[in-house]
PDB file of N, CA and C in Angstrom:
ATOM      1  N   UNK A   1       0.836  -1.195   0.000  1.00  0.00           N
ATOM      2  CA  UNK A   1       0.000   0.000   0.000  1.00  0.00           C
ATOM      3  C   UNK A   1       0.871   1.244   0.000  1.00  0.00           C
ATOM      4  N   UNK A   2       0.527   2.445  -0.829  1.00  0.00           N
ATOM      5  CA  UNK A   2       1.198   3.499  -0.441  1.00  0.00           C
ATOM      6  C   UNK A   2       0.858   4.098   0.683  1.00  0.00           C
ATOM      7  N   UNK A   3       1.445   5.399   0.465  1.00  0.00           N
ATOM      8  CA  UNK A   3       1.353   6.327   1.582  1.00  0.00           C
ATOM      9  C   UNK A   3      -0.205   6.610   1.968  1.00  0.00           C
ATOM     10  N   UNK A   4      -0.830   7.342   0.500  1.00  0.00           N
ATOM     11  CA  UNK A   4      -1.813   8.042   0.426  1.00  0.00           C
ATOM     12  C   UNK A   4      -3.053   6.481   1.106  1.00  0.00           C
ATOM     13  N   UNK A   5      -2.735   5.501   0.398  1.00  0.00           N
ATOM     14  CA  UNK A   5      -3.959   4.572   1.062  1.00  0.00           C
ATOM     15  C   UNK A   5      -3.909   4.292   2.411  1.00  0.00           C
ATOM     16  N   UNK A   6      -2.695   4.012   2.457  1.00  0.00           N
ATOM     17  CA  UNK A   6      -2.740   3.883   4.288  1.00  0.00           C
ATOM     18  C   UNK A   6      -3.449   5.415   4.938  1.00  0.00           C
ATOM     19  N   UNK A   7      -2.715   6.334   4.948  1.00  0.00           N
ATOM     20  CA  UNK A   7      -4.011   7.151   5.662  1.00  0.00           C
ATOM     21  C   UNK A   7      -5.514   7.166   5.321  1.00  0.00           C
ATOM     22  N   UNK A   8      -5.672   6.876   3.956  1.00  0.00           N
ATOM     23  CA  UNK A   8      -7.575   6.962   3.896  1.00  0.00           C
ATOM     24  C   UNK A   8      -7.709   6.134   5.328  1.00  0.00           C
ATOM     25  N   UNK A   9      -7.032   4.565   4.724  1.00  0.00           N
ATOM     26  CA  UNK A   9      -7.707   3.434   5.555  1.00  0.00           C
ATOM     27  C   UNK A   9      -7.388   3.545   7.121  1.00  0.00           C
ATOM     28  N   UNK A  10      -6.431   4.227   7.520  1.00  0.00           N
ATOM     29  CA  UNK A  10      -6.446   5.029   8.798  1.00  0.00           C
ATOM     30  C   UNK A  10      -7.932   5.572   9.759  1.00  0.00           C
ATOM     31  N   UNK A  11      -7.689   6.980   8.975  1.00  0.00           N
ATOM     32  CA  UNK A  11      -9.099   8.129   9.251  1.00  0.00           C
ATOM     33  C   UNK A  11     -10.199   7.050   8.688  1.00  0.00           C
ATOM     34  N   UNK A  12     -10.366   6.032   8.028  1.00  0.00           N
ATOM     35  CA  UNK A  12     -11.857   5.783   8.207  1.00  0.00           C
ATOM     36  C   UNK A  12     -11.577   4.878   8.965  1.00  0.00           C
ATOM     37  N   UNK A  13     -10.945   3.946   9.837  1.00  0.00           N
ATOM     38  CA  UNK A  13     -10.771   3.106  10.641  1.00  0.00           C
ATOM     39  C   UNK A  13     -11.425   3.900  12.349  1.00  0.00           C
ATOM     40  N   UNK A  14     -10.736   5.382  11.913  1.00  0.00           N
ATOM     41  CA  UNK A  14     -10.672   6.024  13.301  1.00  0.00           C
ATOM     42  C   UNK A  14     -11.989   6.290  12.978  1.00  0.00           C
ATOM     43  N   UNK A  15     -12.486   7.169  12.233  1.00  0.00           N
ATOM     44  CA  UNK A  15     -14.270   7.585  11.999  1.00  0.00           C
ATOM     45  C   UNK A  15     -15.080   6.697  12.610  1.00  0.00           C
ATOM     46  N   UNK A  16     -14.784   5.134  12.063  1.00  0.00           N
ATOM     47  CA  UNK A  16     -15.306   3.843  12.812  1.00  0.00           C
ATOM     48  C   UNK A  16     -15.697   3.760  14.348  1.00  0.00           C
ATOM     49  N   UNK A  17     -14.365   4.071  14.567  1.00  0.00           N
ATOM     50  CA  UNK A  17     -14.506   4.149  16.361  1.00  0.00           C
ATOM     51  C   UNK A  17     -15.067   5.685  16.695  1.00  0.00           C
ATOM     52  N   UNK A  18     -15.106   6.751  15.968  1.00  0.00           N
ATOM     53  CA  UNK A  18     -16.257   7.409  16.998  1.00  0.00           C
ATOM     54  C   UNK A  18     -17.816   7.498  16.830  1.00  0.00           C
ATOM     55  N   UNK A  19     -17.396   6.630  15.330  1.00  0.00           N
ATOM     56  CA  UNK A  19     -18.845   6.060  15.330  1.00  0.00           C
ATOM     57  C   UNK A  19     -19.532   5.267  16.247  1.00  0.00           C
ATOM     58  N   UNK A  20     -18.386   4.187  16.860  1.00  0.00           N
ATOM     59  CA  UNK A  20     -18.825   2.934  17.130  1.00  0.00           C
ATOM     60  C   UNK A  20     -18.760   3.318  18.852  1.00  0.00           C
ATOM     61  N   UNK A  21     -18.436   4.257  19.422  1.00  0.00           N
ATOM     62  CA  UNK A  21     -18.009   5.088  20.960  1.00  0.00           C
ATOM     63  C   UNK A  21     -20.031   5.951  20.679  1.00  0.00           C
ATOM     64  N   UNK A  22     -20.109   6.083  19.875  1.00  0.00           N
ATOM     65  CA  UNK A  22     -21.256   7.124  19.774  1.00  0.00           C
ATOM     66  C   UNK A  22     -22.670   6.146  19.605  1.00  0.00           C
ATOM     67  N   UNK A  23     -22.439   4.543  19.292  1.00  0.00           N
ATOM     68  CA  UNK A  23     -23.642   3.708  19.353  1.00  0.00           C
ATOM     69  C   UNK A  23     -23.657   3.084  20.252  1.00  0.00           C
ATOM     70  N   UNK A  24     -22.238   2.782  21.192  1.00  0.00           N
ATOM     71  CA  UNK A  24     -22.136   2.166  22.412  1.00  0.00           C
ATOM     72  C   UNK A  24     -22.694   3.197  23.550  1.00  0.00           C
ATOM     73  N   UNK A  25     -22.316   4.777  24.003  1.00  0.00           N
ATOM     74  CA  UNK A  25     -23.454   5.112  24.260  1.00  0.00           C
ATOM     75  C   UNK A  25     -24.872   5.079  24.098  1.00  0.00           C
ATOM     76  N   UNK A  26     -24.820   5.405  22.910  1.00  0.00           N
ATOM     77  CA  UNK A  26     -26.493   4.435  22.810  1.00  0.00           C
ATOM     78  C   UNK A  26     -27.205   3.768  23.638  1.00  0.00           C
ATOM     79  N   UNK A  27     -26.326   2.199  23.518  1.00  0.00           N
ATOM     80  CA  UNK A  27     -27.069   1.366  23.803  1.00  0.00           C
ATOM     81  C   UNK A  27     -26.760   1.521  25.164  1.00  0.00           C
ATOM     82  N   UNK A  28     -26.183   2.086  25.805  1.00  0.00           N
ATOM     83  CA  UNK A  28     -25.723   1.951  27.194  1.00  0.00           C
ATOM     84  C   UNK A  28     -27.014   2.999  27.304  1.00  0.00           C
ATOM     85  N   UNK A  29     -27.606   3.818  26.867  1.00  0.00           N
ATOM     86  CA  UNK A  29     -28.508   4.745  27.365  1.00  0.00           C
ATOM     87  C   UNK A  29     -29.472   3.985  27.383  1.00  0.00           C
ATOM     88  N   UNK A  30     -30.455   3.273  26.050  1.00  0.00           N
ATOM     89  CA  UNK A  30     -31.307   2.433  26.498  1.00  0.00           C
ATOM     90  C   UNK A  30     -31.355   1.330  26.858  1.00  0.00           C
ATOM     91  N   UNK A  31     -29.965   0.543  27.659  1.00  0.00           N
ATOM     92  CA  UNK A  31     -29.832  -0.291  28.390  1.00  0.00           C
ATOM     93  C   UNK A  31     -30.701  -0.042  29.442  1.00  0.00           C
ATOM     94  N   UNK A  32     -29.935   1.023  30.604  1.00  0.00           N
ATOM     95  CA  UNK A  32     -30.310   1.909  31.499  1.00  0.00           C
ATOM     96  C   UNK A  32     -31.059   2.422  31.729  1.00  0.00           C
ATOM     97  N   UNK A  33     -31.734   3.389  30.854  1.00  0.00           N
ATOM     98  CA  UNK A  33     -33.151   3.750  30.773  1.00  0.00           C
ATOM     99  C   UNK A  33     -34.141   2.619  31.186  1.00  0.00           C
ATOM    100  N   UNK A  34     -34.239   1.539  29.953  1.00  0.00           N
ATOM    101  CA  UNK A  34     -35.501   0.985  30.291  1.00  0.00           C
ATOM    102  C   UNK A  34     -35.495  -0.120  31.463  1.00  0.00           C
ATOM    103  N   UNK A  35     -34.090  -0.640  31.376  1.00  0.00           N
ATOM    104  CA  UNK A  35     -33.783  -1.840  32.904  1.00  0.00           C
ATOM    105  C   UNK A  35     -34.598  -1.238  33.985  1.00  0.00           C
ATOM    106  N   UNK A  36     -34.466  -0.105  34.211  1.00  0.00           N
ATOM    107  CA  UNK A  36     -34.911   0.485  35.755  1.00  0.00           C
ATOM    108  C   UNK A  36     -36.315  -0.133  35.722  1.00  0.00           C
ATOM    109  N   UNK A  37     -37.575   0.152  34.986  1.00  0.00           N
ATOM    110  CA  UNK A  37     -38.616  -0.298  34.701  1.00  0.00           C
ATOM    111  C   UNK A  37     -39.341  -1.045  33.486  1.00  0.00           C
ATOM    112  N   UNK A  38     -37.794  -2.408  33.692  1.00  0.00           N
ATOM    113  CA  UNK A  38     -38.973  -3.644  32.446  1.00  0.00           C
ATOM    114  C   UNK A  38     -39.780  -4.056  33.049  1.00  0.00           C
ATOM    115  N   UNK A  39     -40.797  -3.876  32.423  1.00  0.00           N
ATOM    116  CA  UNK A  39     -42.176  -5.099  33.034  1.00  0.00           C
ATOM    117  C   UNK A  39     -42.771  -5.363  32.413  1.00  0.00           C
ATOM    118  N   UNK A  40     -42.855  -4.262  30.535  1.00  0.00           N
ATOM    119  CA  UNK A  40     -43.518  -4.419  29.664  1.00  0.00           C
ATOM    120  C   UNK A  40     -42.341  -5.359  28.679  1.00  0.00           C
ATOM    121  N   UNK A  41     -43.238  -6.265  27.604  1.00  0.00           N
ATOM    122  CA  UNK A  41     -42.116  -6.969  26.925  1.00  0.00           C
ATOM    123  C   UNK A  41     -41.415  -6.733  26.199  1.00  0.00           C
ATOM    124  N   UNK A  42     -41.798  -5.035  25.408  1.00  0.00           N
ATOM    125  CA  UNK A  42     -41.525  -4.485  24.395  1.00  0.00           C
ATOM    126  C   UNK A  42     -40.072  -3.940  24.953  1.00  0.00           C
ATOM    127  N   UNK A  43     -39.913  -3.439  26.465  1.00  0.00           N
ATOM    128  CA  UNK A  43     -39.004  -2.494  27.127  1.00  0.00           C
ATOM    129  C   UNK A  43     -37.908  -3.626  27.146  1.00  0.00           C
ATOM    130  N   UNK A  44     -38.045  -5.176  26.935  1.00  0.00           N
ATOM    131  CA  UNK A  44     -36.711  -5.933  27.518  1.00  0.00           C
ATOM    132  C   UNK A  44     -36.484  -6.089  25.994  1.00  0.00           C
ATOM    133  N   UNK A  45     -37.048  -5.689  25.027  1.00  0.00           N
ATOM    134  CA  UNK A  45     -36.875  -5.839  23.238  1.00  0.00           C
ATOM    135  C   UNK A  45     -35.761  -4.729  23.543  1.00  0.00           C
ATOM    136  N   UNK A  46     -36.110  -3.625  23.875  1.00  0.00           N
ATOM    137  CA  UNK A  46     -35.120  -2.408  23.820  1.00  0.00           C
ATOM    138  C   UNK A  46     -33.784  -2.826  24.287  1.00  0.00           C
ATOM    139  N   UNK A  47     -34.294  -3.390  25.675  1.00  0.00           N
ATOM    140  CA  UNK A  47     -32.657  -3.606  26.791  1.00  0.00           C
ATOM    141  C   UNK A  47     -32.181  -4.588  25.735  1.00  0.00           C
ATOM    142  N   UNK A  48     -32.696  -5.633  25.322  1.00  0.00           N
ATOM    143  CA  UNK A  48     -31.931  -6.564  24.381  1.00  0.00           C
ATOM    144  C   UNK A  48     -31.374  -5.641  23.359  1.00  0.00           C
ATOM    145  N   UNK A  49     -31.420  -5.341  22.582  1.00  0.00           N
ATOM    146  CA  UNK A  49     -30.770  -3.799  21.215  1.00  0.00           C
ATOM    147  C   UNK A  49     -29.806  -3.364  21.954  1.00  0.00           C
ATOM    148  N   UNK A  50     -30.053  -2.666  23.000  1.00  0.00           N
ATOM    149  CA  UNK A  50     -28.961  -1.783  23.376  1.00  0.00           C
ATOM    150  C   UNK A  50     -27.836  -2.458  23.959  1.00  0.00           C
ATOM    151  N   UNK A  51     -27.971  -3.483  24.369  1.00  0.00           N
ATOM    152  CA  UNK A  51     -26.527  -4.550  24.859  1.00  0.00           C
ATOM    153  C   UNK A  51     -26.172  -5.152  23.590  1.00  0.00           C
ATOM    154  N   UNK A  52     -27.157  -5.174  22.759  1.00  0.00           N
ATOM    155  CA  UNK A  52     -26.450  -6.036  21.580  1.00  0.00           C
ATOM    156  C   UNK A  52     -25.292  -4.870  20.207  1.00  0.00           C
ATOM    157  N   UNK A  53     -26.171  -3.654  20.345  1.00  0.00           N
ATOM    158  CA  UNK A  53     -25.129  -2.457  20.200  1.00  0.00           C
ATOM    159  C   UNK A  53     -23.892  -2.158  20.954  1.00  0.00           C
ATOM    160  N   UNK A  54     -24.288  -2.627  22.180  1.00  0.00           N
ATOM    161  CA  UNK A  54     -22.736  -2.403  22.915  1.00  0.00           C
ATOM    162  C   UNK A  54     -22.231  -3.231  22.380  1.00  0.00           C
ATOM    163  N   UNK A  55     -22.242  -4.318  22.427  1.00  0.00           N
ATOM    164  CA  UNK A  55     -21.572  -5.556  22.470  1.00  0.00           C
ATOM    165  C   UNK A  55     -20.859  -5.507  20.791  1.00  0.00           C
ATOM    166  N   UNK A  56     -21.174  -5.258  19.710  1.00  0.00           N
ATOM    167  CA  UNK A  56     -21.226  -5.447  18.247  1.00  0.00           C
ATOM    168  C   UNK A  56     -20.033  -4.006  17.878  1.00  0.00           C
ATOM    169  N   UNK A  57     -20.425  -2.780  18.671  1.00  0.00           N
ATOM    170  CA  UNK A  57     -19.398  -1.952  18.372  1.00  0.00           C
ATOM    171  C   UNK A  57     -18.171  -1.863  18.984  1.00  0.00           C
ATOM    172  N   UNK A  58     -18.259  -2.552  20.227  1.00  0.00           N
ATOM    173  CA  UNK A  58     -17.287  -3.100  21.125  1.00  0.00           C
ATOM    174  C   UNK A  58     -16.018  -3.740  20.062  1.00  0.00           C
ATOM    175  N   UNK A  59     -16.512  -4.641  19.427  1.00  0.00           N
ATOM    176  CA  UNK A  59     -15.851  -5.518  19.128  1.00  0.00           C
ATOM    177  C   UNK A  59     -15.859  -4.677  17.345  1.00  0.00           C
ATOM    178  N   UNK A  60     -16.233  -3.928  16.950  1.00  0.00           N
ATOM    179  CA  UNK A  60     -15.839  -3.067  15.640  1.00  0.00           C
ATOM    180  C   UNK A  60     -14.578  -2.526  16.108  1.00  0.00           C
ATOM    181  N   UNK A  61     -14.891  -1.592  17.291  1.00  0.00           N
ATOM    182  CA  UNK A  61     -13.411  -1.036  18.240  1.00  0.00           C
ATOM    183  C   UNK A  61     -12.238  -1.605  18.069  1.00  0.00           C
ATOM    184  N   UNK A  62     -12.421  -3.134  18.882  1.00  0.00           N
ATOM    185  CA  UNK A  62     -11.672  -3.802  18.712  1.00  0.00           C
ATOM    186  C   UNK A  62     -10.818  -4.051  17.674  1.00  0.00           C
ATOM    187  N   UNK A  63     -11.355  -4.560  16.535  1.00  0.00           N
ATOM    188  CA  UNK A  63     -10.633  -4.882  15.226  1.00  0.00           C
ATOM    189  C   UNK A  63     -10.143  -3.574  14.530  1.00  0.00           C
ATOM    190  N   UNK A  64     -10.815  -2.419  14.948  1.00  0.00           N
ATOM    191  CA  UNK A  64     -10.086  -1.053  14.524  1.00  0.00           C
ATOM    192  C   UNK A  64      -9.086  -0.900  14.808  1.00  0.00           C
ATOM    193  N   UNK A  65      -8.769  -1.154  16.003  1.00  0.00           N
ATOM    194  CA  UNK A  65      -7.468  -1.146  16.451  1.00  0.00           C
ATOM    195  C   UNK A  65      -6.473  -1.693  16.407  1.00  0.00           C
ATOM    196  N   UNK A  66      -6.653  -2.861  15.906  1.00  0.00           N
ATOM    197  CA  UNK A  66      -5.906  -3.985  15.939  1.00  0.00           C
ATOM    198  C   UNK A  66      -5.472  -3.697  14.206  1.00  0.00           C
ATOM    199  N   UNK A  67      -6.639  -3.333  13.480  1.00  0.00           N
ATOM    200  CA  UNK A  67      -5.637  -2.754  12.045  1.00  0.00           C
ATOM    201  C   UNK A  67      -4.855  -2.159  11.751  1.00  0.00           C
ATOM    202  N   UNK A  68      -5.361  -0.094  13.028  1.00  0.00           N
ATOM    203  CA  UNK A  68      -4.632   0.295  13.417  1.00  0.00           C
ATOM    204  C   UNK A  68      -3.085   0.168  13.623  1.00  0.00           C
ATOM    205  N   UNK A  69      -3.020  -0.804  14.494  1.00  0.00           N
ATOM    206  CA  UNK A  69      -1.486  -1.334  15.338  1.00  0.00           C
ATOM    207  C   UNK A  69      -0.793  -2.014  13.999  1.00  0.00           C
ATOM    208  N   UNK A  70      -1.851  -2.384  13.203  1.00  0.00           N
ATOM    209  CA  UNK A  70      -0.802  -3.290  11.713  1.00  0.00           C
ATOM    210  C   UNK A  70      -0.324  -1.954  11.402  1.00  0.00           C
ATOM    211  N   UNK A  71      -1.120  -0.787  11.013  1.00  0.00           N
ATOM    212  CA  UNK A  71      -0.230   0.057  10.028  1.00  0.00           C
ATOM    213  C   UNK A  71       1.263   0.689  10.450  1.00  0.00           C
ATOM    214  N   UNK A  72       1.078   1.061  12.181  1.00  0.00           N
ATOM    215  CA  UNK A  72       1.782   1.342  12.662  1.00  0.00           C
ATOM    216  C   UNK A  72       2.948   0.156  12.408  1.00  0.00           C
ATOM    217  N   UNK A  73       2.816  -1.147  12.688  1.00  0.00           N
ATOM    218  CA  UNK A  73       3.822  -2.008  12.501  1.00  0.00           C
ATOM    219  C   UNK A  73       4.797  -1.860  11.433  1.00  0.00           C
ATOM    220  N   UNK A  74       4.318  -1.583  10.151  1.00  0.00           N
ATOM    221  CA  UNK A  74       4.924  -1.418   8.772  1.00  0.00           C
ATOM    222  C   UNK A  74       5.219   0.121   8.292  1.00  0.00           C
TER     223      UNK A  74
END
């Protein structure tokens, strides 16, 4: 890869993660939100989404970084 591709694939790697920092709030909001008062079935549909957003961008993070650390390697 040259120069110029390695940074695209950089900055959109990083875009990734404040994408993926900005859906993990998310789901951490309607984790929280609706846990306090599930009782309806629709509200544990929500809590389910929002852990499954944490959980999914968590691990986008993850592999961002880990591409990250390749470019730096080379």
């Amino acid at each position: 890869m040259t120069t110029p591709e390695i940074n695209k694939s950089q900055s959109k790697l990083k875009r990734n993660i404040v994408l993926s920092v900005i859906f993990i709030a998310l789901g951490i909001y309607l984790t929280t939100k609706k846990a306090n008062d599930s009782t309806d079935f629709n509200e544990t549909i929500v809590v389910g989404v929002g852990v499954l957003l944490i959980v999914v961008f968590l691990l986008v993070i993850i592999l961002s970084m880990k591409k990250l650390n390749n470019f730096k390697g080379k």
